[in-house]
PDB file of N, CA and C in Angstrom:
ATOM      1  N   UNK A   1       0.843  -1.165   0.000  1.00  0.00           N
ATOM      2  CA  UNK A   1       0.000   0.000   0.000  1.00  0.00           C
ATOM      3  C   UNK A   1       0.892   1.233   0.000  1.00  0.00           C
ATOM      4  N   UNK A   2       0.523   2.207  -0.778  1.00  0.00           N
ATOM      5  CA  UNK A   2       1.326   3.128  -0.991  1.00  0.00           C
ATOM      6  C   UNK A   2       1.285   4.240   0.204  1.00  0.00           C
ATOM      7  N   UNK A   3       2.140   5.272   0.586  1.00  0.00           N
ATOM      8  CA  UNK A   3       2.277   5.718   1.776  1.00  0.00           C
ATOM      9  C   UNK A   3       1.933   7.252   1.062  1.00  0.00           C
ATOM     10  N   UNK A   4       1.057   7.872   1.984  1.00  0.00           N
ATOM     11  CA  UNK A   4       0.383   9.194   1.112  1.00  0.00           C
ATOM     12  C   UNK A   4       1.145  10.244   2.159  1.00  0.00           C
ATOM     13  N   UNK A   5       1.801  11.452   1.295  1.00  0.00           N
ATOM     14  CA  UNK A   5       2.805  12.334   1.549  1.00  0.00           C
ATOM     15  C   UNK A   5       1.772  13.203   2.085  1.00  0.00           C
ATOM     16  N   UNK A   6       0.423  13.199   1.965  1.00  0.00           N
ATOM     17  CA  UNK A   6      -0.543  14.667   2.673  1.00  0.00           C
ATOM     18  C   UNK A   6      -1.177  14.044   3.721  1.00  0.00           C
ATOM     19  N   UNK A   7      -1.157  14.872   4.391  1.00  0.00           N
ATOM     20  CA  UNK A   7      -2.310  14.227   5.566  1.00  0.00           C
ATOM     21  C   UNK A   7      -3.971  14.763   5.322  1.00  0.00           C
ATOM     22  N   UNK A   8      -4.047  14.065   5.671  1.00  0.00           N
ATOM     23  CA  UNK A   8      -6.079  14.297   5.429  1.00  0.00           C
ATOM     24  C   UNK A   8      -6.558  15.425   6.331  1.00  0.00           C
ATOM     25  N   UNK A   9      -7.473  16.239   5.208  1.00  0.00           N
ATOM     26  CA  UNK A   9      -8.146  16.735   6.121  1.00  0.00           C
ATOM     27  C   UNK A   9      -9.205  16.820   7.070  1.00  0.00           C
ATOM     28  N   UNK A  10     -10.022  18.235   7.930  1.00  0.00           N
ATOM     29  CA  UNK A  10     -10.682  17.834   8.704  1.00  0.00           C
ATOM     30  C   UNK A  10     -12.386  17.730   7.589  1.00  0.00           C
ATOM     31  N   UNK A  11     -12.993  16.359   8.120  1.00  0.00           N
ATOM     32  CA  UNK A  11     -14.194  16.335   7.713  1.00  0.00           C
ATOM     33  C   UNK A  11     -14.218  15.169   6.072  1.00  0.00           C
ATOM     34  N   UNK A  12     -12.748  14.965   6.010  1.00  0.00           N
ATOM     35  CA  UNK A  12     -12.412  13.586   5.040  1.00  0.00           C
ATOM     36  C   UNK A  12     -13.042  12.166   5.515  1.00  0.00           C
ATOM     37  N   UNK A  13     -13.623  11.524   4.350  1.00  0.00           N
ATOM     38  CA  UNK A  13     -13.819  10.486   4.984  1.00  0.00           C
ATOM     39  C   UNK A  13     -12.590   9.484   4.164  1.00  0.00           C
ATOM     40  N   UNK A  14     -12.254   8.598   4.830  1.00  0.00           N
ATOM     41  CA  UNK A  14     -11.318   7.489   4.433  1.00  0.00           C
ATOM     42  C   UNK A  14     -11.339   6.567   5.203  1.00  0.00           C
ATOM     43  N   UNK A  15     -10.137   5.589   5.036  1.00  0.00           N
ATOM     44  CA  UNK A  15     -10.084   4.229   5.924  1.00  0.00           C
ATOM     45  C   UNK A  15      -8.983   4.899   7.054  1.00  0.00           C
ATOM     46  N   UNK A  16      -9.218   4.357   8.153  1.00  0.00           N
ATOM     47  CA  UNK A  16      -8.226   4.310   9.616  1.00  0.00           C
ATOM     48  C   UNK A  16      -6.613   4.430   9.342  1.00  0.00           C
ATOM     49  N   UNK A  17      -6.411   3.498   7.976  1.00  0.00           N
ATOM     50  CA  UNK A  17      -5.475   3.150   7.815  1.00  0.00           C
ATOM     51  C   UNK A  17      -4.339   4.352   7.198  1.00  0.00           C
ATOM     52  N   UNK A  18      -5.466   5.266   6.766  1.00  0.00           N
ATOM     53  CA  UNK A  18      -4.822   6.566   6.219  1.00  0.00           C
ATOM     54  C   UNK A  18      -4.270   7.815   6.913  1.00  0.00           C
ATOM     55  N   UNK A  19      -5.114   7.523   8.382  1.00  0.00           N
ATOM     56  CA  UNK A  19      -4.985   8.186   9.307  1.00  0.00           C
ATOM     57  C   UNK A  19      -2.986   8.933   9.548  1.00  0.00           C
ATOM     58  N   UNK A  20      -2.656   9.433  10.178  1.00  0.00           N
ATOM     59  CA  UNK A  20      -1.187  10.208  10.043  1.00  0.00           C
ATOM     60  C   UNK A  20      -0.772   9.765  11.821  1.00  0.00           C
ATOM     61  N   UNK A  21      -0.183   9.572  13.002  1.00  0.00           N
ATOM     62  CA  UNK A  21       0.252   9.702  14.236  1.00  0.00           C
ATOM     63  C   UNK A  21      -0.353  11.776  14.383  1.00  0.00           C
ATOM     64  N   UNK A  22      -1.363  11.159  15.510  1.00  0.00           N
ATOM     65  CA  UNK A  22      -1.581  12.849  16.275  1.00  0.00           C
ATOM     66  C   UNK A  22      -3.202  13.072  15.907  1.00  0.00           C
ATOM     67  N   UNK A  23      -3.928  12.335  14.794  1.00  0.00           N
ATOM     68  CA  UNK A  23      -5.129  12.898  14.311  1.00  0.00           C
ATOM     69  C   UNK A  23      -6.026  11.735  14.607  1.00  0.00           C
ATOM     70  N   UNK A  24      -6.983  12.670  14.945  1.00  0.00           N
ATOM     71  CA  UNK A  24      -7.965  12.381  15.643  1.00  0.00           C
ATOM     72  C   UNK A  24     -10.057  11.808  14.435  1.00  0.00           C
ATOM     73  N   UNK A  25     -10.490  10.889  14.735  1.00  0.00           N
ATOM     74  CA  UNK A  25     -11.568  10.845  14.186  1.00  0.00           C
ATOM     75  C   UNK A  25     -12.766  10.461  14.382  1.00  0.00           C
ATOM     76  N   UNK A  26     -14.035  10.368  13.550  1.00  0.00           N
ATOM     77  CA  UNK A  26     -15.316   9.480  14.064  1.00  0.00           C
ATOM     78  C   UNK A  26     -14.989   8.172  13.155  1.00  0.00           C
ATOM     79  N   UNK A  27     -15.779   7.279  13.891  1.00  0.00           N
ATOM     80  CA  UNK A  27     -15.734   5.781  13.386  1.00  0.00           C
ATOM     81  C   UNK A  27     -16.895   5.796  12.503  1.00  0.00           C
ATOM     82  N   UNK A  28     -17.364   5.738  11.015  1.00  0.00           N
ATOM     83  CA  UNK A  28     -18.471   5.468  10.369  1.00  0.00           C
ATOM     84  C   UNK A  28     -19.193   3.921  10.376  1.00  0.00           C
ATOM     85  N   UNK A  29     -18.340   3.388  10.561  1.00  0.00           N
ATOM     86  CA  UNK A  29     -18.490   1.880  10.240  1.00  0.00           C
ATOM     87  C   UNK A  29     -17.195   1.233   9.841  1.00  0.00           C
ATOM     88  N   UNK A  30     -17.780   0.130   9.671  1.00  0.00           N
ATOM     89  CA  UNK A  30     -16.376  -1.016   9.032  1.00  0.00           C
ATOM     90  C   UNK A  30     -17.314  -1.392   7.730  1.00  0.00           C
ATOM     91  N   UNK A  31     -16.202  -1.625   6.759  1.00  0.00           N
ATOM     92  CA  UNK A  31     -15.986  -1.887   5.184  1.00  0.00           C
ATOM     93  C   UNK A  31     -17.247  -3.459   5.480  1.00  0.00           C
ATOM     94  N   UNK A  32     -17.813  -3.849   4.259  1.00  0.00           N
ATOM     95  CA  UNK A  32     -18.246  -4.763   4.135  1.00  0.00           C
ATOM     96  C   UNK A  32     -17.269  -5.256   3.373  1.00  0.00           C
ATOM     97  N   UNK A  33     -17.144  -7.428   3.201  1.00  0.00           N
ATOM     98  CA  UNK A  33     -16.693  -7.921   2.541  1.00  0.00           C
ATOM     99  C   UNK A  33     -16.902  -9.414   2.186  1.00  0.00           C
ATOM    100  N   UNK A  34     -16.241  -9.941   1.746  1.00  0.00           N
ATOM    101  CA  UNK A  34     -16.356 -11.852   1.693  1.00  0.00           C
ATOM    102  C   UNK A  34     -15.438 -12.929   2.642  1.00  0.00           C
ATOM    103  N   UNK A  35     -16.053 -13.294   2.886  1.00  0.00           N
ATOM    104  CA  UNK A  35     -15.130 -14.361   3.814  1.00  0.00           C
ATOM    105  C   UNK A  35     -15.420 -14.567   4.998  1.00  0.00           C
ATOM    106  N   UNK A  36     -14.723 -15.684   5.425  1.00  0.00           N
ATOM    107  CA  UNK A  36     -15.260 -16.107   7.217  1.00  0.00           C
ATOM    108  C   UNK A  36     -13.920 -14.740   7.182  1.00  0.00           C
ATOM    109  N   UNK A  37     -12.671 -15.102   6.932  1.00  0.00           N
ATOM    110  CA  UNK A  37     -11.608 -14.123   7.835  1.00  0.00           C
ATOM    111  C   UNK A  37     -12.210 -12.554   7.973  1.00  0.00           C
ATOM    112  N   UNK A  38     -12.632 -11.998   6.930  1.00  0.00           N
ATOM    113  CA  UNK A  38     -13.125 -11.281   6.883  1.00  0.00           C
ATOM    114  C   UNK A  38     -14.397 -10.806   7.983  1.00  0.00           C
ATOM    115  N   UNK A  39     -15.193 -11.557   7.977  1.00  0.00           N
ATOM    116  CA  UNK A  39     -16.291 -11.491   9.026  1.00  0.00           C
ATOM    117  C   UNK A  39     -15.962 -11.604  10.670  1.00  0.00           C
ATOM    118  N   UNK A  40     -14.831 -12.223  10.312  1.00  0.00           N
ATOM    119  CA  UNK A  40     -14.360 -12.346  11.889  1.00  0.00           C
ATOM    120  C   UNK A  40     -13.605 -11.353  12.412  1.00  0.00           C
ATOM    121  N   UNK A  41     -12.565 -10.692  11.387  1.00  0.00           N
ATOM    122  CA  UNK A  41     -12.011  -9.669  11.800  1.00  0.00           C
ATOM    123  C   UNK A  41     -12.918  -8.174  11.871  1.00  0.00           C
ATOM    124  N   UNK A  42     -14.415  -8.251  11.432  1.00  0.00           N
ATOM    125  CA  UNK A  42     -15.010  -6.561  11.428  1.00  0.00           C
ATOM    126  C   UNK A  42     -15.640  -7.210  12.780  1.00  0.00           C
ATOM    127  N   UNK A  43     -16.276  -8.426  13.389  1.00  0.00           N
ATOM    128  CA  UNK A  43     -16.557  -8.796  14.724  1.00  0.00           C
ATOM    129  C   UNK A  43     -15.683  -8.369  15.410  1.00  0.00           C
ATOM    130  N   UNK A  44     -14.603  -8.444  15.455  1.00  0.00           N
ATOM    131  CA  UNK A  44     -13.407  -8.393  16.358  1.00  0.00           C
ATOM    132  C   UNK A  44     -13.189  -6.540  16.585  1.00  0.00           C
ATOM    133  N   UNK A  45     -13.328  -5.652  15.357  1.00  0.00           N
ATOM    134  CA  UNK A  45     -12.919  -4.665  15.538  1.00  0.00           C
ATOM    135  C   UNK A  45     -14.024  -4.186  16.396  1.00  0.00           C
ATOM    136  N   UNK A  46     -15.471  -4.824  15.707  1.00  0.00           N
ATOM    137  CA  UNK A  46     -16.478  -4.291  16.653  1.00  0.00           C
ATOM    138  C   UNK A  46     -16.471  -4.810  18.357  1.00  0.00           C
ATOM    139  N   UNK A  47     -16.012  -5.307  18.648  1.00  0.00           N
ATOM    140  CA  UNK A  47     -15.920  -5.650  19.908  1.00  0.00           C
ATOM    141  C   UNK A  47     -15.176  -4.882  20.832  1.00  0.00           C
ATOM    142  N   UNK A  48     -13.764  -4.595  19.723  1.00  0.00           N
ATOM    143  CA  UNK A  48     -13.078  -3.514  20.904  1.00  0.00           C
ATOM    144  C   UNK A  48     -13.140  -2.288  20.961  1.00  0.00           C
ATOM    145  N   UNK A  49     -14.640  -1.948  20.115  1.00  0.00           N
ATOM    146  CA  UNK A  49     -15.002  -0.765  20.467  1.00  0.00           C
ATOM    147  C   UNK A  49     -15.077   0.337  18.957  1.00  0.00           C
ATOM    148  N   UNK A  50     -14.442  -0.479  17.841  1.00  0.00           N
ATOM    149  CA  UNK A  50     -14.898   0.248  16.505  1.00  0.00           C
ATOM    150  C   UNK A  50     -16.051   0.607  15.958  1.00  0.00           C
ATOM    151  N   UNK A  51     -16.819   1.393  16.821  1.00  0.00           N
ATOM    152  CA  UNK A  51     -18.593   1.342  16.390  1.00  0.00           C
ATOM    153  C   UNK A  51     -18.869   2.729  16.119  1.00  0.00           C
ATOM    154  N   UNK A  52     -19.258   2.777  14.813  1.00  0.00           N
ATOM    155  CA  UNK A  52     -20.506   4.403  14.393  1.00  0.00           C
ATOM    156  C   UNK A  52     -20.011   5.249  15.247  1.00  0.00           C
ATOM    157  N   UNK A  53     -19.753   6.457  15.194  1.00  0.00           N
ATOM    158  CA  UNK A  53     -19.739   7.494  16.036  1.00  0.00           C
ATOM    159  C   UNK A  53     -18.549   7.858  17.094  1.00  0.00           C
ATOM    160  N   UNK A  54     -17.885   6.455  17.664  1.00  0.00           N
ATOM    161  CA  UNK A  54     -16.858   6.519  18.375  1.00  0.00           C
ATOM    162  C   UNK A  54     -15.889   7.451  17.902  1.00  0.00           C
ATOM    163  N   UNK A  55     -14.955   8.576  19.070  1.00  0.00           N
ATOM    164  CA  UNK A  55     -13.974   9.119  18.645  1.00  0.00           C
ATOM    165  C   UNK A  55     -12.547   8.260  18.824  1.00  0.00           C
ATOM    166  N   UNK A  56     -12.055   8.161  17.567  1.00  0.00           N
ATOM    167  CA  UNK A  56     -10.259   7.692  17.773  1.00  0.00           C
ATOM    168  C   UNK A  56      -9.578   8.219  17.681  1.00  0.00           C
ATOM    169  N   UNK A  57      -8.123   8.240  18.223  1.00  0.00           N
ATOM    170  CA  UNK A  57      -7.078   8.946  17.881  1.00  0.00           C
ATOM    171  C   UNK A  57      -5.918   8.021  17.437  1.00  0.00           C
ATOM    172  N   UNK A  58      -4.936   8.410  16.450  1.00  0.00           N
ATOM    173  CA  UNK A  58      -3.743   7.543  16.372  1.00  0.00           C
ATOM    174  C   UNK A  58      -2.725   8.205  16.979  1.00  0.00           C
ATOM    175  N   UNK A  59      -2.443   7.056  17.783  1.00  0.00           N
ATOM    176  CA  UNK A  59      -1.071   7.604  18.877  1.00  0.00           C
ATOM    177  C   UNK A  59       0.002   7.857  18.811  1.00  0.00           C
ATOM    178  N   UNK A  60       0.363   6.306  17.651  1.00  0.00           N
ATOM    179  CA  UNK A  60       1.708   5.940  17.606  1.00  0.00           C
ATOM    180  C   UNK A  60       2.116   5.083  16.113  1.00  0.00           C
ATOM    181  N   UNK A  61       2.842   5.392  16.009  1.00  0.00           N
ATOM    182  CA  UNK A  61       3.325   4.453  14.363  1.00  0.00           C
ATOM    183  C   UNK A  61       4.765   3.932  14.712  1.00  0.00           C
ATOM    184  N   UNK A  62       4.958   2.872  13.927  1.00  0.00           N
ATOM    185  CA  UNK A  62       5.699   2.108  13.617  1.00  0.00           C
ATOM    186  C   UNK A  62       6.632   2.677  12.818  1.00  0.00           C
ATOM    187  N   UNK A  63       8.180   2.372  12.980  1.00  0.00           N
ATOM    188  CA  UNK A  63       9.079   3.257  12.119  1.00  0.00           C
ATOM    189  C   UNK A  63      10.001   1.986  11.559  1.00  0.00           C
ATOM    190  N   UNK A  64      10.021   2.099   9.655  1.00  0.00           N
ATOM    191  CA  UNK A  64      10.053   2.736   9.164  1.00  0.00           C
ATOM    192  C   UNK A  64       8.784   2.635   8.259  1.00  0.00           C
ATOM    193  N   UNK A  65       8.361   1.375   8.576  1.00  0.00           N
ATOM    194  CA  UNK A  65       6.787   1.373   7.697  1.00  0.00           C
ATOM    195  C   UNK A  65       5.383   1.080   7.690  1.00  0.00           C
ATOM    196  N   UNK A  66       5.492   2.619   9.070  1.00  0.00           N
ATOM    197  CA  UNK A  66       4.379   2.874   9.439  1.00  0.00           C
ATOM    198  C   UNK A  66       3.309   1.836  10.082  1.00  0.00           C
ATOM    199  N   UNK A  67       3.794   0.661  10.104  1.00  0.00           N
ATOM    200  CA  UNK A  67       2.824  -0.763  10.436  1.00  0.00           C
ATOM    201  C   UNK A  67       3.698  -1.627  11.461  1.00  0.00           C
ATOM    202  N   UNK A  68       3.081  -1.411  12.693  1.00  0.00           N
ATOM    203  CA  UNK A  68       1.643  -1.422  12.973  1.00  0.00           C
ATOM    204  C   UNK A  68       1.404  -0.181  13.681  1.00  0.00           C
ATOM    205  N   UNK A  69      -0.223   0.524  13.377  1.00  0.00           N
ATOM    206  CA  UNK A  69      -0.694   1.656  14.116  1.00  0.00           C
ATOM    207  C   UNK A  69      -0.982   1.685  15.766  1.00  0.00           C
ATOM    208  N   UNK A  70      -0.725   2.365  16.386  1.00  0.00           N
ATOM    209  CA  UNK A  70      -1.581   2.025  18.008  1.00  0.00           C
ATOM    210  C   UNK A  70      -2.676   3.223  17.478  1.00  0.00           C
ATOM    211  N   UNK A  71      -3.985   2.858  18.181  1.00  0.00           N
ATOM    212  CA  UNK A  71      -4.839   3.335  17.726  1.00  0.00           C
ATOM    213  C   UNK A  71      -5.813   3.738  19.164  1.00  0.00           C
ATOM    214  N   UNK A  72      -5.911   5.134  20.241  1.00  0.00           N
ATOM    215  CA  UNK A  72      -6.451   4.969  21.070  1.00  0.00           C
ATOM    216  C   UNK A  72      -8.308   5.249  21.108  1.00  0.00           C
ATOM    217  N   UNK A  73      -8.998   3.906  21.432  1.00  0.00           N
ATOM    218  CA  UNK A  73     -10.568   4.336  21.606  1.00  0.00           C
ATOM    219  C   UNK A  73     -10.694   4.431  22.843  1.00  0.00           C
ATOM    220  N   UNK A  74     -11.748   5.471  23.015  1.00  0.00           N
ATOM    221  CA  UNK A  74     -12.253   5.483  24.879  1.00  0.00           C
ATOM    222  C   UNK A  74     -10.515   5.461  25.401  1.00  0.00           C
ATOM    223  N   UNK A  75     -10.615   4.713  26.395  1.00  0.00           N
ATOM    224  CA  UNK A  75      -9.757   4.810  27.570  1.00  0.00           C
ATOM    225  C   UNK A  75      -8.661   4.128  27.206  1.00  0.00           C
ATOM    226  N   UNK A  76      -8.541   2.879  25.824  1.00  0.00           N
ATOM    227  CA  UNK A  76      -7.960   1.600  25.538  1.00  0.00           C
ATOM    228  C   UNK A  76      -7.047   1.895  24.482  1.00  0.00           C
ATOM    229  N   UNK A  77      -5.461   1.698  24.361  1.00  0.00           N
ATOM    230  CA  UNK A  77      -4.732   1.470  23.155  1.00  0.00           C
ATOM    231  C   UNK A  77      -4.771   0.560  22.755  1.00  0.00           C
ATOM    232  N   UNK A  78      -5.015   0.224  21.082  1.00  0.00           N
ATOM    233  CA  UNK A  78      -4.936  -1.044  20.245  1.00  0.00           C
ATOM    234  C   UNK A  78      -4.232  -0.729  19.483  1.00  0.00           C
ATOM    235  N   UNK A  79      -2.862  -1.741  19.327  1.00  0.00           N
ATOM    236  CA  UNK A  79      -1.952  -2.171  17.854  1.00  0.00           C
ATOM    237  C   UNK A  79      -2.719  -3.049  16.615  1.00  0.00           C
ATOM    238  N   UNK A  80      -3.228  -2.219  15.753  1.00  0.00           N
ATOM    239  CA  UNK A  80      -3.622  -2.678  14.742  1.00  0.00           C
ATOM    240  C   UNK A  80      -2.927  -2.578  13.691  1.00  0.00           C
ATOM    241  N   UNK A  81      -2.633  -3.677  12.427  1.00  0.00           N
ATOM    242  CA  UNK A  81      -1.444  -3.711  11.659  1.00  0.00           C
ATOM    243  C   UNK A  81      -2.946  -2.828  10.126  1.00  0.00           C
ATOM    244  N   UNK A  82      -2.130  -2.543   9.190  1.00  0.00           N
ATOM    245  CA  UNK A  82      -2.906  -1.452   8.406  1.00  0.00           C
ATOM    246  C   UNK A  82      -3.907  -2.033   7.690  1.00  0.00           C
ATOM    247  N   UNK A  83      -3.721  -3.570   7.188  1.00  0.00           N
ATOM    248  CA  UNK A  83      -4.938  -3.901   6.366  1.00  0.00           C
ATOM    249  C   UNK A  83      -5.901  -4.368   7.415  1.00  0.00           C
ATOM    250  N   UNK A  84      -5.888  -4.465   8.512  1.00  0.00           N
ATOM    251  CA  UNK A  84      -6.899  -4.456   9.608  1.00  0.00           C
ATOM    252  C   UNK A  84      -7.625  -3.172   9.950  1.00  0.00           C
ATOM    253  N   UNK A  85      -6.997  -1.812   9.555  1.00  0.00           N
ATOM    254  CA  UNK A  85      -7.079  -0.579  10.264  1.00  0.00           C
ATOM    255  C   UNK A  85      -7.817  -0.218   8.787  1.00  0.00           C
ATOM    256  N   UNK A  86      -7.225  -0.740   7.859  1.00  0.00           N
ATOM    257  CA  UNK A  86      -8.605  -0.248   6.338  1.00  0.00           C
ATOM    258  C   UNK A  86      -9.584  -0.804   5.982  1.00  0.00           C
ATOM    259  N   UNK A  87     -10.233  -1.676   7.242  1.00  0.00           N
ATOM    260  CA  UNK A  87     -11.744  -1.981   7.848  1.00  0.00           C
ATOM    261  C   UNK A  87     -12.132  -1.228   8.220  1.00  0.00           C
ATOM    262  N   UNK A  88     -12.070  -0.382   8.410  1.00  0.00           N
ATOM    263  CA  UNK A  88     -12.561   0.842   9.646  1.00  0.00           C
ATOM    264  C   UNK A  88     -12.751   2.114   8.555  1.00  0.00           C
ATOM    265  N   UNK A  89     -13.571   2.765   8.375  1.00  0.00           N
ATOM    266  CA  UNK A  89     -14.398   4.055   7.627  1.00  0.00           C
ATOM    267  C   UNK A  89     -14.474   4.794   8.861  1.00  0.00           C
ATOM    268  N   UNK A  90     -13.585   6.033   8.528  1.00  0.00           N
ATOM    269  CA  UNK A  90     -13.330   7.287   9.771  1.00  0.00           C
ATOM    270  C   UNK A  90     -13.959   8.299   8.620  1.00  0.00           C
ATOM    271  N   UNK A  91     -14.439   9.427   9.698  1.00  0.00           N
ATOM    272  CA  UNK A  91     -14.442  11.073   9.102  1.00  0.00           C
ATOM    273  C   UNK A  91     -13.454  11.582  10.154  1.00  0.00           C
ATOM    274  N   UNK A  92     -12.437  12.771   9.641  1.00  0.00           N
ATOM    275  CA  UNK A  92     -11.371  12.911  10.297  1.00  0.00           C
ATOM    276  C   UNK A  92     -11.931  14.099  10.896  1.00  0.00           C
ATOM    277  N   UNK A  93     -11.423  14.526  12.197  1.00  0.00           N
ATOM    278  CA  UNK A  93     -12.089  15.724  13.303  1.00  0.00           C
ATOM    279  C   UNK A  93     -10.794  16.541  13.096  1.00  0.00           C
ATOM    280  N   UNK A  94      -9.344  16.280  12.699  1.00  0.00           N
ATOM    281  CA  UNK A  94      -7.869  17.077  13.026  1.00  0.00           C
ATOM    282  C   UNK A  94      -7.056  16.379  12.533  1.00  0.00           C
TER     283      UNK A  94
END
């Protein structure tokens, strides 16, 4: 996946995965797709809290390629690696 030199702005919608370290967003949903892996991993995101409306922030990145994200919801940090994190449909707040 190619690594994007701009950071997004406020009120963009994109995947999690596009997100930059420091910016903040709402959760729209998770991507629909095919597969048990698939189905198990948007269960999983929904469980730890990836739901509609939630605010996230990305905390922390991985150096030198960017993977894996820490990603803080509510009170909780999660290391999510990026094609897990481009399940996730954000509108960006910053």
């Amino acid at each position: 996946m190619p690594v994007t030199t701009t950071a997004p702005r406020h009120g963009d919608v994109l995947c999690l995965s596009h997100l930059r370290k420091g910016q903040s967003a709402s959760v729209l949903g998770t991507l629909d797709g095919e597969g048990d892996d698939h189905a198990a991993m948007k269960r999983r995101l929904l469980e730890l809290g990836f739901v509609a409306g939630e605010t996230i922030r990305v905390v922390a990145e991985a150096f030198p390629a960017r993977d894996p994200i820490a990603v803080r919801v509510g009170n909780t940090t999660f290391a999510l690696r990026r094609h897990e994190a481009a399940l996730v449909r954000v509108a960006t707040k910053s």
